[in-house]
N, C-alpha and C. Protein backbone atom coordinates (compact mmCIF):
# COMPACT_ATOMS: atom_id res chain seq x y z
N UNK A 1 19.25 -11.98 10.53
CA UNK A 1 19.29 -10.59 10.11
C UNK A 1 19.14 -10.45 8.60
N UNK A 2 19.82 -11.27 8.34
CA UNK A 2 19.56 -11.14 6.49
C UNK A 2 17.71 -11.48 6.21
N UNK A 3 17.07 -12.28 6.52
CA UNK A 3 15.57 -12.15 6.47
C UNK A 3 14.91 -11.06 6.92
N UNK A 4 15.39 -10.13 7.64
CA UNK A 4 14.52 -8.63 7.57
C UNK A 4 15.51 -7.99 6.74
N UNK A 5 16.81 -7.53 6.63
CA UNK A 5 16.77 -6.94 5.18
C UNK A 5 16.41 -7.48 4.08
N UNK A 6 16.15 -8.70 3.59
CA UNK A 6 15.49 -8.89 2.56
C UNK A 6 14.19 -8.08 2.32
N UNK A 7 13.28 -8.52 4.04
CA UNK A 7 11.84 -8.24 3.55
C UNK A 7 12.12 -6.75 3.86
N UNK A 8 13.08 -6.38 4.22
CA UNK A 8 13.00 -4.40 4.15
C UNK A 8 12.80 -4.25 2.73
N UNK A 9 14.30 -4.86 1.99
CA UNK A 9 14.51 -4.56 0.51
C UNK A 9 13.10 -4.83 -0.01
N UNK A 10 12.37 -6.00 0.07
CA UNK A 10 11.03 -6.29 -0.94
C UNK A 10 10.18 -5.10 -0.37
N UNK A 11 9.97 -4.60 0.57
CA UNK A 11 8.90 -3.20 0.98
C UNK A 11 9.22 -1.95 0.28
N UNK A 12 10.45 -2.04 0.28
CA UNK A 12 10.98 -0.78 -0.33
C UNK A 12 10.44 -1.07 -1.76
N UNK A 13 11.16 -1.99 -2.40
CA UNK A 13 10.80 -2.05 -3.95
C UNK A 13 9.26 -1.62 -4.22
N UNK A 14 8.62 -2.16 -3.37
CA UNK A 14 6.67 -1.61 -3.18
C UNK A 14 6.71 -0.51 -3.18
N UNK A 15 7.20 0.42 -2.41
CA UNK A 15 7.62 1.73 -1.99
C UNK A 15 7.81 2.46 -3.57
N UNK A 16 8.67 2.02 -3.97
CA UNK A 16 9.25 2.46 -5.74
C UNK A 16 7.88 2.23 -6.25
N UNK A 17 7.46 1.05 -6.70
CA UNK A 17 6.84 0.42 -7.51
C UNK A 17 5.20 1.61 -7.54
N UNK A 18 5.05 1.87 -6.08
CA UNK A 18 3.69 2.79 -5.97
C UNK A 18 4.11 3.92 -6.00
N UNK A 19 5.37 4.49 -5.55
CA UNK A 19 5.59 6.06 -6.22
C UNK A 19 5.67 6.21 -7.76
N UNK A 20 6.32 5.27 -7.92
CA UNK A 20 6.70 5.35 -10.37
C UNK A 20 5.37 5.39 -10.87
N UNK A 21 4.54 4.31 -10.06
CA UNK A 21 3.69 3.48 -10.70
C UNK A 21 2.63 4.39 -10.79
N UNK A 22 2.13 4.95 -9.52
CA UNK A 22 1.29 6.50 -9.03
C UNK A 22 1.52 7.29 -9.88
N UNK A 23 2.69 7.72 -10.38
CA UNK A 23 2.90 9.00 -10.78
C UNK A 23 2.74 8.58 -12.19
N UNK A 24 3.06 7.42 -12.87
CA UNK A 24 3.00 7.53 -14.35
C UNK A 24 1.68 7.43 -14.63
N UNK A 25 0.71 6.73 -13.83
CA UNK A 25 -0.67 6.25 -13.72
C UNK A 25 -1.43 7.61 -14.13
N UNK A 26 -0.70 8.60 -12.98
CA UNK A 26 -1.79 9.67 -13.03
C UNK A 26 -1.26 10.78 -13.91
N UNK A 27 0.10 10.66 -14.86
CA UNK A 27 0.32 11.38 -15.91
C UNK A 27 -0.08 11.06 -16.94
N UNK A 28 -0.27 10.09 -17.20
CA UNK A 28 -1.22 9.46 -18.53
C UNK A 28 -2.74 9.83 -18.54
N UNK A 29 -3.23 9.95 -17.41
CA UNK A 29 -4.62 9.92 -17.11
C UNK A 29 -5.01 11.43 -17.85
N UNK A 30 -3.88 12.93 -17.68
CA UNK A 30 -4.15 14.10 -18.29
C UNK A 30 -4.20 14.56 -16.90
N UNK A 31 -5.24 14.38 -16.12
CA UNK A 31 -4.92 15.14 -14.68
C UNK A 31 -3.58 15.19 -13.67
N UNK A 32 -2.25 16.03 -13.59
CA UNK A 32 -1.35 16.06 -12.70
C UNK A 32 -1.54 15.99 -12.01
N UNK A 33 -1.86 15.43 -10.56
CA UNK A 33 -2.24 15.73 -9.39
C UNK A 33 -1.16 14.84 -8.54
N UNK A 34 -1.04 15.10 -6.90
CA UNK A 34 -0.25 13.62 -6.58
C UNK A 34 -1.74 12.81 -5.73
N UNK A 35 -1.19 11.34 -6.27
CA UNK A 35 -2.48 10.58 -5.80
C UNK A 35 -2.25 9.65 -4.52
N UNK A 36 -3.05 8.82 -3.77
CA UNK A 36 -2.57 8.37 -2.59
C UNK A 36 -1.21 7.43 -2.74
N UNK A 37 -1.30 6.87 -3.96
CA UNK A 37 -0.04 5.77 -4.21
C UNK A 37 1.09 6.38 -4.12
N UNK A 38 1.37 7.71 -4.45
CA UNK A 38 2.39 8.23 -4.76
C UNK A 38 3.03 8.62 -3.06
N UNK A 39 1.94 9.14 -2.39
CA UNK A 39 2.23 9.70 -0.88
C UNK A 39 2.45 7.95 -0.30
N UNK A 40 1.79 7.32 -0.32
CA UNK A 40 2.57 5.72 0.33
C UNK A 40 3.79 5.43 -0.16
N UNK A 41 3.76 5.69 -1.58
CA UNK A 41 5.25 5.15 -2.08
C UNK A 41 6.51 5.82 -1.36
N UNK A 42 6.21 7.26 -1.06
CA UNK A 42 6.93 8.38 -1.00
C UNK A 42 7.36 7.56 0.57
N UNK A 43 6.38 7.72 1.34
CA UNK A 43 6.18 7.32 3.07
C UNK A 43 7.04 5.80 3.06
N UNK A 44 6.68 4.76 2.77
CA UNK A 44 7.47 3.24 2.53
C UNK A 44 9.08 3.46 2.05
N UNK A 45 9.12 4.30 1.20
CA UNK A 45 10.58 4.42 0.29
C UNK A 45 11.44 4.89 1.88
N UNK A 46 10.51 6.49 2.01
CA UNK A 46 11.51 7.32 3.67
C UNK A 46 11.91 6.07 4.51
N UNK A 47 10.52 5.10 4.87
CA UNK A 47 11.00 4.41 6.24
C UNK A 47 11.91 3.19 6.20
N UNK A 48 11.49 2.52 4.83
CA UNK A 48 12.49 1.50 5.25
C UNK A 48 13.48 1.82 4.35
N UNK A 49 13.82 2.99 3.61
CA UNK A 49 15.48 3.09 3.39
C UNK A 49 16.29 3.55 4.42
N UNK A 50 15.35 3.72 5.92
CA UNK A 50 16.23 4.22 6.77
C UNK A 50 16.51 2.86 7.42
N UNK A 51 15.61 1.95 7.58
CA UNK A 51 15.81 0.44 8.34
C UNK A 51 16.78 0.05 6.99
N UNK A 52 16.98 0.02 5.33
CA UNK A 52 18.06 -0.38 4.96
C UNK A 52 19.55 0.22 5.18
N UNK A 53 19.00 1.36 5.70
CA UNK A 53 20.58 1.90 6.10
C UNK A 53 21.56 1.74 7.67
N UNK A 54 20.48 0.44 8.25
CA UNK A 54 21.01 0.15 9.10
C UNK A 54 21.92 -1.07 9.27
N UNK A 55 23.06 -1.04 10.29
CA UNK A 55 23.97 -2.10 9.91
C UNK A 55 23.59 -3.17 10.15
N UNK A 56 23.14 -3.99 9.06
CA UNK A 56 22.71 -5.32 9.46
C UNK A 56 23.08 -6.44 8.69
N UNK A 57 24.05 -6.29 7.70
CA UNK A 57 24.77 -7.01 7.52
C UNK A 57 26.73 -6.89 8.15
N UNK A 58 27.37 -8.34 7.95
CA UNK A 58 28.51 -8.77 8.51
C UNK A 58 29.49 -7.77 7.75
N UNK A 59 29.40 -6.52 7.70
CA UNK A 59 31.16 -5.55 7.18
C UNK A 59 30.35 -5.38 6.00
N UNK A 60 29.42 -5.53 5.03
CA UNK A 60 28.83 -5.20 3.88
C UNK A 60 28.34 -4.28 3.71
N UNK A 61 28.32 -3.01 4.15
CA UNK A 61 27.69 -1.80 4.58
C UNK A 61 27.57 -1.12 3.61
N UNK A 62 26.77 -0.40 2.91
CA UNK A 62 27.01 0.52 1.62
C UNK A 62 28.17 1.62 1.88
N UNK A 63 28.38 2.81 1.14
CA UNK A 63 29.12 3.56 1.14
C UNK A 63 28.36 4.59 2.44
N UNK A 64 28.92 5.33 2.98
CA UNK A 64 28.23 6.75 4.20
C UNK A 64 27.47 7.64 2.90
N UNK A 65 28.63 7.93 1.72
CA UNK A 65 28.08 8.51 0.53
C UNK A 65 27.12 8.42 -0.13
N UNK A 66 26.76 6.99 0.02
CA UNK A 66 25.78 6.75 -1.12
C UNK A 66 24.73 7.19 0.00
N UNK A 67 24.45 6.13 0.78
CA UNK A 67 23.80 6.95 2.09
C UNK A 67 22.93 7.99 2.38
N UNK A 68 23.80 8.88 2.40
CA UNK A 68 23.72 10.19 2.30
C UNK A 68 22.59 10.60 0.81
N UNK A 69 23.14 10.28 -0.16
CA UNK A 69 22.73 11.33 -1.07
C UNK A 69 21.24 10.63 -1.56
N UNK A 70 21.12 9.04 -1.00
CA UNK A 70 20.10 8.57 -1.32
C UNK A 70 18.92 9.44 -0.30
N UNK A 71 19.40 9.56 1.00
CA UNK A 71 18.45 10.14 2.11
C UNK A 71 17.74 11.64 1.70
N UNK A 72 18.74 12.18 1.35
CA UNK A 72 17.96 13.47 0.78
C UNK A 72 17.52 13.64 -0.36
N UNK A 73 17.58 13.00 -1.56
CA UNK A 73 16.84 12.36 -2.66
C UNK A 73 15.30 12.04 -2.06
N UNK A 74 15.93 10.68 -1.24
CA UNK A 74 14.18 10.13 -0.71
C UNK A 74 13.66 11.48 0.41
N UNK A 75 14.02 12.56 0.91
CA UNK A 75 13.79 13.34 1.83
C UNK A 75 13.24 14.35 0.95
N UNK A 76 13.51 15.23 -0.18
CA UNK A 76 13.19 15.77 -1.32
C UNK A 76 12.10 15.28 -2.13
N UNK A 77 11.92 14.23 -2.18
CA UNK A 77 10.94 13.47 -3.02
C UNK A 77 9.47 13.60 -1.74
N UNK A 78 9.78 12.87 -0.76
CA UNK A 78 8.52 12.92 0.54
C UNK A 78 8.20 14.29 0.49
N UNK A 79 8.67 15.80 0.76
CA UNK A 79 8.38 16.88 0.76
C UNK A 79 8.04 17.13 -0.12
N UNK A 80 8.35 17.33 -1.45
CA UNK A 80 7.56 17.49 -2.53
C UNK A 80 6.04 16.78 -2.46
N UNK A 81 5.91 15.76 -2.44
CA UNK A 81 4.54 14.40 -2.58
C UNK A 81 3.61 15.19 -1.69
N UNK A 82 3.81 15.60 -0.79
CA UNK A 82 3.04 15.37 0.87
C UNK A 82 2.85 17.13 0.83
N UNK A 83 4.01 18.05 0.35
CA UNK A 83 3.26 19.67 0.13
C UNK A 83 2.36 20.01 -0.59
N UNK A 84 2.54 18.80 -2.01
CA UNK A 84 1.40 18.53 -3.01
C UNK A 84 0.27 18.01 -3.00
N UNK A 85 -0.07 17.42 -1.91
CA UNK A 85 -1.17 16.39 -1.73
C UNK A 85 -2.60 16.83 -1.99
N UNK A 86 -2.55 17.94 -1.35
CA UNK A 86 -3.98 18.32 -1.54
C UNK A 86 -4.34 19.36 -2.91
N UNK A 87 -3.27 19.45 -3.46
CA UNK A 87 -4.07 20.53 -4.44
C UNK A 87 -4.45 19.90 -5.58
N UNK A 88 -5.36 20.53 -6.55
CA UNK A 88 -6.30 20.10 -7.56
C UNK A 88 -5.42 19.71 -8.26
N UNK A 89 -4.91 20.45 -9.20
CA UNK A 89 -3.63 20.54 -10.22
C UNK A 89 -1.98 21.17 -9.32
N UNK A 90 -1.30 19.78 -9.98
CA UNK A 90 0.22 20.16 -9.54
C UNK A 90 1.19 20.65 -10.86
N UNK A 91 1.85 21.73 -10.84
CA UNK A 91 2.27 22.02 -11.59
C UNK A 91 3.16 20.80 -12.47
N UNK A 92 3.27 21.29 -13.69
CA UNK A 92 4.00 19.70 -14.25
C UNK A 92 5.37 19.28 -14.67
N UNK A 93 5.93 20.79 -14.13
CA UNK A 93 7.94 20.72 -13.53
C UNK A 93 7.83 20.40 -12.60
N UNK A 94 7.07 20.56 -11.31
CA UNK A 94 6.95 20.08 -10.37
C UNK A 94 6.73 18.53 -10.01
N UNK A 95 5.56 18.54 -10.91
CA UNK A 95 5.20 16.84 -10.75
C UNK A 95 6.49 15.92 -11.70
N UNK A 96 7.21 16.50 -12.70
CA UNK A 96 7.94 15.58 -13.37
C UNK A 96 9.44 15.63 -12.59
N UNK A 97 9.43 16.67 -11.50
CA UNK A 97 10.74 16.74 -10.73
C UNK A 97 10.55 15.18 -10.43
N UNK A 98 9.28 15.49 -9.23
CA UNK A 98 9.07 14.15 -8.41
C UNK A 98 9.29 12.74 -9.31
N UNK A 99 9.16 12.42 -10.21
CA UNK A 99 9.51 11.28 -11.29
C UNK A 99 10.68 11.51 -11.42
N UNK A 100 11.33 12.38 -12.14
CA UNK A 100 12.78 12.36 -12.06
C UNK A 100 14.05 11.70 -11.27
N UNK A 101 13.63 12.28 -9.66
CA UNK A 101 14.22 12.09 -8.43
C UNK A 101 13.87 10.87 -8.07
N UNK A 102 12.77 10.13 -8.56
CA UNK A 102 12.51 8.75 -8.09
C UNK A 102 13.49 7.67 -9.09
N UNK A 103 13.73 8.45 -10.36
CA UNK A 103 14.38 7.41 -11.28
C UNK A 103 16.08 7.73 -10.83
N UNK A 104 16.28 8.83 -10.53
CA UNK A 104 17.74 9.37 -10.03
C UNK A 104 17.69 8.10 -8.98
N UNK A 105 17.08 7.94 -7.78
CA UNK A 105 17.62 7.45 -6.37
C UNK A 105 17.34 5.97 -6.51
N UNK A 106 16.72 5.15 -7.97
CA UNK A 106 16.85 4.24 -8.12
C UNK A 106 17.85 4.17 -8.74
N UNK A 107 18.63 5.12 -9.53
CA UNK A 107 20.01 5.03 -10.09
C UNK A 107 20.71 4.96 -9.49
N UNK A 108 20.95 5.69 -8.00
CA UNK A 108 22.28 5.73 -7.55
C UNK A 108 21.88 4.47 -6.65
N UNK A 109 20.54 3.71 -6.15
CA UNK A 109 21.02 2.31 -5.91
C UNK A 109 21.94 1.39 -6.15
N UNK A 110 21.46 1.44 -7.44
CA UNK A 110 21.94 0.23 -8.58
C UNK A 110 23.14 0.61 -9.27
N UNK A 111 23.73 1.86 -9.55
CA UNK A 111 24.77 2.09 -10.10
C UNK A 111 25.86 2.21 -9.22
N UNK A 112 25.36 3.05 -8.20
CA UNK A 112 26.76 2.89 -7.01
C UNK A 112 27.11 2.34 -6.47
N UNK A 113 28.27 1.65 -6.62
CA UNK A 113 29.08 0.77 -5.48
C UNK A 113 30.31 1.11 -4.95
């Protein structure tokens, strides 16, 4: 069991790595838009933080809390990405929410215990 949460955890990090990575890519570029990396990152982050939120380790379980507030973080972030997808220009409170919320729900990873 610990070898698929690992390789959950390494998918997910991909998951991060193409939503940050997407979104800073295509804020530098001058055009806001959301690009396909960002909608995979968005899609990978939803699915397997739900396979990491399953009990699969021995009593090591995260908090229900953290849980929680990570799911609708990553649930907030997918809806945003995926309402945005198709338009030319995304507004750029909008598009810097979506960055925001990605650096928030890597915070409360790593900071909450």
């Amino acid at each position: 069991m610990e070898a698929l949460r690992l390789t959950l955890l390494y998918v997910h990090l991909i998951g991060f790595a193409l939503l940050l990575g997407g979104s800073i890519a295509q804020y530098l570029s001058g055009r806001i838009r959301i690009n396909p990396a960002m909608l995979w990152g968005a899609v990978i982050q939803l699915l397997t933080g739900l396979g990491l939120s399953a009990p699969l380790r021995d009593g090591d379980e995260p908090a229900p809390a953290k849980l929680v507030t990570k799911l609708v973080i990553a649930l907030l972030i997918f809806v945003m990405v995926s309402s945005s997808r198709k338009r030319d220009v995304v507004n750029r409170g909008h598009f810097l929410a979506i960055v925001g919320l990605t650096l928030v729900n890597a915070a409360v990873a790593v900071f909450w215990r």
